[in-house]
C-alpha atoms as a PDB file:
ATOM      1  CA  UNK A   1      -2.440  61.583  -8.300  1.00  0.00           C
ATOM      2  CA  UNK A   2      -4.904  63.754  -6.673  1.00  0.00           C
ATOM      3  CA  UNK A   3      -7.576  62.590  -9.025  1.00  0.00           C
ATOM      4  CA  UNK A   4      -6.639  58.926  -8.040  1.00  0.00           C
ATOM      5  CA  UNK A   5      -8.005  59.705  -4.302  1.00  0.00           C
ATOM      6  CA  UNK A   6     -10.763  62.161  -5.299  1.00  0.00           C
ATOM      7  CA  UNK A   7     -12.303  59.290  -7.655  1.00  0.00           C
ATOM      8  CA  UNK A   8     -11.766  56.420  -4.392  1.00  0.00           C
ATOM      9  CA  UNK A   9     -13.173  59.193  -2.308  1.00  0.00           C
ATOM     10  CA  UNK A  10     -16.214  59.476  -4.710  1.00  0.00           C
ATOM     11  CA  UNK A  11     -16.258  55.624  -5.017  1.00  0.00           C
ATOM     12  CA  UNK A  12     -16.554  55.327  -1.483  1.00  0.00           C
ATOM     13  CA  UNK A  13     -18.985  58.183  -0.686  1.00  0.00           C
ATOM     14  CA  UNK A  14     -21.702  56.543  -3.239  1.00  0.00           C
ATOM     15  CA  UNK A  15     -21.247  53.143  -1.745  1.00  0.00           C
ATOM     16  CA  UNK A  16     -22.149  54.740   1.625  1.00  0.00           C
ATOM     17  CA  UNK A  17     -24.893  56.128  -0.064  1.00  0.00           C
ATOM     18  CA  UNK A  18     -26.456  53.604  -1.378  1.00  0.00           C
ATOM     19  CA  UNK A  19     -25.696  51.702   1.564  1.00  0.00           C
ATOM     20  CA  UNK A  20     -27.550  54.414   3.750  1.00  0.00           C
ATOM     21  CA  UNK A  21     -30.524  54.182   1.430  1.00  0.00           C
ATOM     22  CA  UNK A  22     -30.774  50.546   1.953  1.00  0.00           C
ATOM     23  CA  UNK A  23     -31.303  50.732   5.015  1.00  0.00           C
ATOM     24  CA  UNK A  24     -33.132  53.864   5.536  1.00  0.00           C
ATOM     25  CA  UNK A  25     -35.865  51.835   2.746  1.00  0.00           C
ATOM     26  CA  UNK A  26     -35.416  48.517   4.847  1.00  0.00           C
ATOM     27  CA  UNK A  27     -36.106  50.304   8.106  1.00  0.00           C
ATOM     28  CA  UNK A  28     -38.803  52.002   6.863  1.00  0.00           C
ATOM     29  CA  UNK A  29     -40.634  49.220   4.852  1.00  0.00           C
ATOM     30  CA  UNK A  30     -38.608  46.018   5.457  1.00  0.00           C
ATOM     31  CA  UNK A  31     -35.873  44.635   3.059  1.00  0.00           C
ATOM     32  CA  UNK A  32     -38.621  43.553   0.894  1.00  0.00           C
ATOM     33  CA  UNK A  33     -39.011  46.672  -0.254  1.00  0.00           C
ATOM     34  CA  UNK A  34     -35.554  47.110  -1.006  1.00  0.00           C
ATOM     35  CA  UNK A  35     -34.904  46.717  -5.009  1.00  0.00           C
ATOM     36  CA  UNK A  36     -32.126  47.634  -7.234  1.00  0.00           C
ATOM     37  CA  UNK A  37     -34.850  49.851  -8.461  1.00  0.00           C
ATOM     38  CA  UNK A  38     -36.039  51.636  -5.869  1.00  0.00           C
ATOM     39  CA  UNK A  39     -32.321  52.030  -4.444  1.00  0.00           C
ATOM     40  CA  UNK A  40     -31.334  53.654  -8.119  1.00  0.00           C
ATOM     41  CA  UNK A  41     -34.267  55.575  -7.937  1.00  0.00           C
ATOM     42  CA  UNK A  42     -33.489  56.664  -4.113  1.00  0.00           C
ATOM     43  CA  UNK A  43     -29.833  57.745  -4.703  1.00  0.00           C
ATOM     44  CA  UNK A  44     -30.221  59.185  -7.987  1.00  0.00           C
ATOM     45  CA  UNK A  45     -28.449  56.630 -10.049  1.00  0.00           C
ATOM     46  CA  UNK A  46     -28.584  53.637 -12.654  1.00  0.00           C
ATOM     47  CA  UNK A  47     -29.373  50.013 -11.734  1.00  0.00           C
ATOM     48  CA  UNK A  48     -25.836  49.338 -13.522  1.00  0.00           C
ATOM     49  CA  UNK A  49     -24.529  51.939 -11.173  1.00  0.00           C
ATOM     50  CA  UNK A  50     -25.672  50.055  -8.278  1.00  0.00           C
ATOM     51  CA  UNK A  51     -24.114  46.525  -9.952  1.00  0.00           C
ATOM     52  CA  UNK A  52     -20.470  48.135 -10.078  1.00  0.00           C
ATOM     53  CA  UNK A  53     -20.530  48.964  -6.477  1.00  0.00           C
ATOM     54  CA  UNK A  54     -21.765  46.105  -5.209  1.00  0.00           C
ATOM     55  CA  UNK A  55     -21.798  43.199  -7.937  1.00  0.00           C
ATOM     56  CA  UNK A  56     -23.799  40.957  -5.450  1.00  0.00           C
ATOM     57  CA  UNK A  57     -27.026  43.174  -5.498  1.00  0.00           C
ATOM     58  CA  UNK A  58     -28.881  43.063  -2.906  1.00  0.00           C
ATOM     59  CA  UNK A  59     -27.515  39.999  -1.121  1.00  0.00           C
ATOM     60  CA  UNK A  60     -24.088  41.722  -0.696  1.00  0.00           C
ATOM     61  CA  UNK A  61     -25.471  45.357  -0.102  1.00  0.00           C
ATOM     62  CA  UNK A  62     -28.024  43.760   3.215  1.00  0.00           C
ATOM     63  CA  UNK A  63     -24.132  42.017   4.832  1.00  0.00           C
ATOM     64  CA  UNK A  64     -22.455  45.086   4.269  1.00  0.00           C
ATOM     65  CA  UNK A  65     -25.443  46.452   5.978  1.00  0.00           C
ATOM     66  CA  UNK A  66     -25.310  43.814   8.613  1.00  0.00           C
ATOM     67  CA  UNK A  67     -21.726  44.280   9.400  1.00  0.00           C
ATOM     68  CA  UNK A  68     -21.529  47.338   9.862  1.00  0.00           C
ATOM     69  CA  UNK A  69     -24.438  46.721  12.181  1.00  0.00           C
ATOM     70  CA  UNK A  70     -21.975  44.300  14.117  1.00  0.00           C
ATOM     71  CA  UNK A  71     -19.675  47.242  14.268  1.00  0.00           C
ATOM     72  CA  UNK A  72     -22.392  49.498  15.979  1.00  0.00           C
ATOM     73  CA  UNK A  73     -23.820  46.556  18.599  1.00  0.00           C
ATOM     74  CA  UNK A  74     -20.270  45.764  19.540  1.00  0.00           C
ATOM     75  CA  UNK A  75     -19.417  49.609  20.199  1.00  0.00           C
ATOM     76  CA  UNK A  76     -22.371  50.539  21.877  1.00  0.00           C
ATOM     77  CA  UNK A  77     -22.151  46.777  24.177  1.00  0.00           C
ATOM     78  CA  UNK A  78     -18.496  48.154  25.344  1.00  0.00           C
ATOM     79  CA  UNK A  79     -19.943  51.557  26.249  1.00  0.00           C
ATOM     80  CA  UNK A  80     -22.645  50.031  27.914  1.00  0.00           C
ATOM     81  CA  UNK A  81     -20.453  48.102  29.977  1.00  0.00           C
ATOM     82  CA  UNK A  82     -17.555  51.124  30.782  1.00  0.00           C
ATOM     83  CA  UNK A  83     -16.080  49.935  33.772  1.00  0.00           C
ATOM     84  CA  UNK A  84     -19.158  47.611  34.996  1.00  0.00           C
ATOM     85  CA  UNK A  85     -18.401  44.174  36.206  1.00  0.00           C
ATOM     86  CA  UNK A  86     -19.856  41.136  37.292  1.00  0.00           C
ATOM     87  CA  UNK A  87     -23.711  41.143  36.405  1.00  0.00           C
ATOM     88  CA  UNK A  88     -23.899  45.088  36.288  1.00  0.00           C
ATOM     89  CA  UNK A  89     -21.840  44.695  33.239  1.00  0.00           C
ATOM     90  CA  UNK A  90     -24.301  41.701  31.699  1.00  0.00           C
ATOM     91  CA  UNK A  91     -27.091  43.489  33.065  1.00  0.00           C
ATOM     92  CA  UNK A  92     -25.830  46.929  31.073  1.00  0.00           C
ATOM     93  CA  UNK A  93     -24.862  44.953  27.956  1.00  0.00           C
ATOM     94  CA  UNK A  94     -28.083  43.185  27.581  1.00  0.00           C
ATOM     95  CA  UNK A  95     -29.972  46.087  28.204  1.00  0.00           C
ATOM     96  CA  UNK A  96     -28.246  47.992  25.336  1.00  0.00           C
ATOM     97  CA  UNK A  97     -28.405  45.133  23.071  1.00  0.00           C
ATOM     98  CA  UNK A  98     -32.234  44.597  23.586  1.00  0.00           C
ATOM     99  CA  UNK A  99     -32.573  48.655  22.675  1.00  0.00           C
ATOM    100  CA  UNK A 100     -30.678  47.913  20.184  1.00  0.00           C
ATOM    101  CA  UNK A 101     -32.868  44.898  18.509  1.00  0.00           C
ATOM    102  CA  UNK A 102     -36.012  46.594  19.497  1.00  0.00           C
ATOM    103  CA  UNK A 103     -34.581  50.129  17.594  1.00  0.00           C
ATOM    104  CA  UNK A 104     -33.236  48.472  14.629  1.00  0.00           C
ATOM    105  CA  UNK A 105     -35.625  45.916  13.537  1.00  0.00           C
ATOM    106  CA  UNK A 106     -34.912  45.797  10.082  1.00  0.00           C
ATOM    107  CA  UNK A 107     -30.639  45.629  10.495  1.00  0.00           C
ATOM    108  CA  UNK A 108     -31.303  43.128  13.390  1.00  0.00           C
ATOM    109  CA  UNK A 109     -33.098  41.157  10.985  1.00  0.00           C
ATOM    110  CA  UNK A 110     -30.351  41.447   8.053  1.00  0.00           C
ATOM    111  CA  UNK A 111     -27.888  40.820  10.832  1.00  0.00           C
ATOM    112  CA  UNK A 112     -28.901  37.469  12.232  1.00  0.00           C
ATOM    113  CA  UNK A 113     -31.991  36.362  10.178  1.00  0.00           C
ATOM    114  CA  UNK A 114     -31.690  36.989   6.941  1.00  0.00           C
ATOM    115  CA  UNK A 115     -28.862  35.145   4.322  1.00  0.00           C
ATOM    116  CA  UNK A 116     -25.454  36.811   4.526  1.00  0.00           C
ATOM    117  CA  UNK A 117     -23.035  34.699   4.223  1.00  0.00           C
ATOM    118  CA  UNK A 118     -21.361  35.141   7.322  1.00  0.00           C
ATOM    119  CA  UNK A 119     -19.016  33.043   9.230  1.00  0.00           C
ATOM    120  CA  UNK A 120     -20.950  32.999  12.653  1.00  0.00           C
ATOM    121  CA  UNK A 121     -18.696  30.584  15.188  1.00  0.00           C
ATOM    122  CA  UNK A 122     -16.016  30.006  13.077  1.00  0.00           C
ATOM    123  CA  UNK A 123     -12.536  30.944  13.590  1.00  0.00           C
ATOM    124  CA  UNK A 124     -12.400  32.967  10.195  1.00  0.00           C
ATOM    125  CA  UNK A 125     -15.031  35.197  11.653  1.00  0.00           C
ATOM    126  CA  UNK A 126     -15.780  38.509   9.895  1.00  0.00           C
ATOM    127  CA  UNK A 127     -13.770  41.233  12.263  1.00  0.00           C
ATOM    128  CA  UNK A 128     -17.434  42.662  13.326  1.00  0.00           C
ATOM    129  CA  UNK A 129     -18.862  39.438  14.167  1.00  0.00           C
ATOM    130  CA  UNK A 130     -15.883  38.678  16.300  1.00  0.00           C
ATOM    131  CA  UNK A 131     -15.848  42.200  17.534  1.00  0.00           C
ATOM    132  CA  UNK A 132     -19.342  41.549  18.494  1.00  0.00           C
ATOM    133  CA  UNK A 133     -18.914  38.429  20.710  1.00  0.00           C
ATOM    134  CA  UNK A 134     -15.986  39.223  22.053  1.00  0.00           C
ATOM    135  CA  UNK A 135     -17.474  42.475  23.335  1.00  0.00           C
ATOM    136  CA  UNK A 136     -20.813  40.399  24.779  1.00  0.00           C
ATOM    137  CA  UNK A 137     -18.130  37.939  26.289  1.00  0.00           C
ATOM    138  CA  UNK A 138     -16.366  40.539  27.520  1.00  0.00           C
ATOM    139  CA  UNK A 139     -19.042  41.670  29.747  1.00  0.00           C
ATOM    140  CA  UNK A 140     -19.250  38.079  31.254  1.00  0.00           C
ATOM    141  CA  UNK A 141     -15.957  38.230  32.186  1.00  0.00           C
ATOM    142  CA  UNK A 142     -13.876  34.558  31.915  1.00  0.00           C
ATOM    143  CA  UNK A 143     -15.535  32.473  29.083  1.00  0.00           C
ATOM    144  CA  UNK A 144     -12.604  30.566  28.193  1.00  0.00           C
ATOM    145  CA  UNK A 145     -14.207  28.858  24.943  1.00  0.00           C
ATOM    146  CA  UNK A 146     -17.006  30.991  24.638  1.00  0.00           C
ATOM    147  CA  UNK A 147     -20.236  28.648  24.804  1.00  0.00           C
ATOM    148  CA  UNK A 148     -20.772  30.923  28.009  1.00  0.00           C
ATOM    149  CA  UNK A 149     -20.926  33.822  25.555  1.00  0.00           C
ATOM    150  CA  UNK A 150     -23.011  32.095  22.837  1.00  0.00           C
ATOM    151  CA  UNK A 151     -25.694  31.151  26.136  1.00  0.00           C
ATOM    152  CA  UNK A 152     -25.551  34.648  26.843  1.00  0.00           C
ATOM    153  CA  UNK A 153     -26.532  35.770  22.901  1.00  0.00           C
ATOM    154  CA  UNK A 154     -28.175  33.265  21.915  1.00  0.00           C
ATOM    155  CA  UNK A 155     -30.667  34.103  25.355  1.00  0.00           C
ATOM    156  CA  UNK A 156     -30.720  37.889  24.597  1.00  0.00           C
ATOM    157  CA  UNK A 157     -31.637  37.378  20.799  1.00  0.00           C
ATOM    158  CA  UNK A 158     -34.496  35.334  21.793  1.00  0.00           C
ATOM    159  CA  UNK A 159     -36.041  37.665  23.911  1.00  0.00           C
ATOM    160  CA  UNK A 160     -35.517  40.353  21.357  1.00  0.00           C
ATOM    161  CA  UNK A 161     -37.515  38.474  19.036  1.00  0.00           C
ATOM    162  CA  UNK A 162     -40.106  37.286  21.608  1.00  0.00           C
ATOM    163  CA  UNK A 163     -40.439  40.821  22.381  1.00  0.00           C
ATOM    164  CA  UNK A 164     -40.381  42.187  19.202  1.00  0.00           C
ATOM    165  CA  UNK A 165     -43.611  40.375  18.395  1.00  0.00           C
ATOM    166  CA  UNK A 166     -45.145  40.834  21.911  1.00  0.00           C
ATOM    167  CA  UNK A 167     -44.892  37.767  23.635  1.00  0.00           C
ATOM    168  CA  UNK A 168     -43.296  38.757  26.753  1.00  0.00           C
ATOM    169  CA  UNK A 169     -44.403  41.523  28.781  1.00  0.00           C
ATOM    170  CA  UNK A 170     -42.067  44.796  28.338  1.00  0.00           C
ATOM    171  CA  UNK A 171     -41.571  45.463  31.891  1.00  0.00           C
ATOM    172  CA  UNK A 172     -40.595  42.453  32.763  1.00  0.00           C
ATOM    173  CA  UNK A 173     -37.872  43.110  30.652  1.00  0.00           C
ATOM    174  CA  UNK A 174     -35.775  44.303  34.011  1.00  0.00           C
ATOM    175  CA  UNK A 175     -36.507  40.986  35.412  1.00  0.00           C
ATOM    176  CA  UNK A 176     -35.220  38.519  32.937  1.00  0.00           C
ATOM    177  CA  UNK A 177     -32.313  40.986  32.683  1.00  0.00           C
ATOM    178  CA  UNK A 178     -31.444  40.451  36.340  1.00  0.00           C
ATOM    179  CA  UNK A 179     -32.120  36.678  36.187  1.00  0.00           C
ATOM    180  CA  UNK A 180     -29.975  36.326  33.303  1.00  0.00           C
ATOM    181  CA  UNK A 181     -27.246  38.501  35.066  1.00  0.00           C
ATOM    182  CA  UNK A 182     -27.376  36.547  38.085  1.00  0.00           C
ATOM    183  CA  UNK A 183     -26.615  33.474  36.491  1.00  0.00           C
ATOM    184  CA  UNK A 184     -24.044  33.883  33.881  1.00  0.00           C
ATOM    185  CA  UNK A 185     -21.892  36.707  35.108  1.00  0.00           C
ATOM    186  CA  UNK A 186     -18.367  35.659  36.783  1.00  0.00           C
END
């Protein structure tokens, strides 16, 4: 049996590889430049390789990508907020998820621009999209049905993308922040 869980662990070590690559080629050039080629080529291993790990090519490699992105916004929103309240904790979770757009540019893009099939606002949520609301509701504090929570995202990832192509001034950024604070924390 201990050839059963070397193989998964082998299995599971190239998928994070060629998920890593991905990435590491999106971030550096944009998922355009992200082929089945050019990831074989990368990672050191056939196209058909590729294909039995993740049978949906590229489509299914950039929302693994993106959810696992989830994963990381969601973790690093709830250490943001610690033990903040009221708008300190909006204030700290929308700094830390503008950082986070403005870092990631590429896996911001496959997480909420690009087609991935997800199940944003739905019930059946992927657990890292839920993960990820729940922590940016969490730092509003009482959203009962969460359009408080979708304000509050849907108001952050417009100014990541207005600031991402430099159409509001970066240190103003503190501003807005505050302003936005101010009016939707409880």
């Amino acid at each position: 049996m201990a050839g059963a869980g070397s193989r998964a662990q082998r299995v599971a070590e190239r998928r994070q590889q060629i998920l890593d690559a991905a990435r590491a080629m999106a971030e550096a050039a944009g998922w355009t430049a992200v082929t089945s080629r050019r990831l074989a080529d990368a990672i050191g291993y056939t196209q058909p390789v590729l294909y039995g790990h993740f049978p949906g090519g590229k489509t299914e490699i950039m929302r693994t990508v993106a959810l696992a992105g989830f994963a990381e916004l969601a973790a690093a929103t709830r250490e943001a907020m610690g033990g903040k309240t009221g708008p300190r904790a909006v204030a700290a979770v929308a700094d830390v998820y503008l950082d986070f757009a403005a870092t990631h540019p590429s896996l911001y893009e496959a997480m909420f621009q690009l087609p991935i099939d997800a199940r944003f606002a739905q019930d059946d949520a992927e657990t890292e999209l839920r993960a990820g609301f729940n922590a940016l509701g969490a730092a509003l504090g009482t959203d009962d049905d969460g359009t408080v929570t979708e304000v509050f995202w849907s108001a952050l990832h417009g100014m990541s993308l207005l600031e991402r192509v430099g159409r509001m001034r970066h240190e103003h950024r503190p501003n807005r922040i505050a302003e936005l604070a101010a009016r939707l924390a409880n």
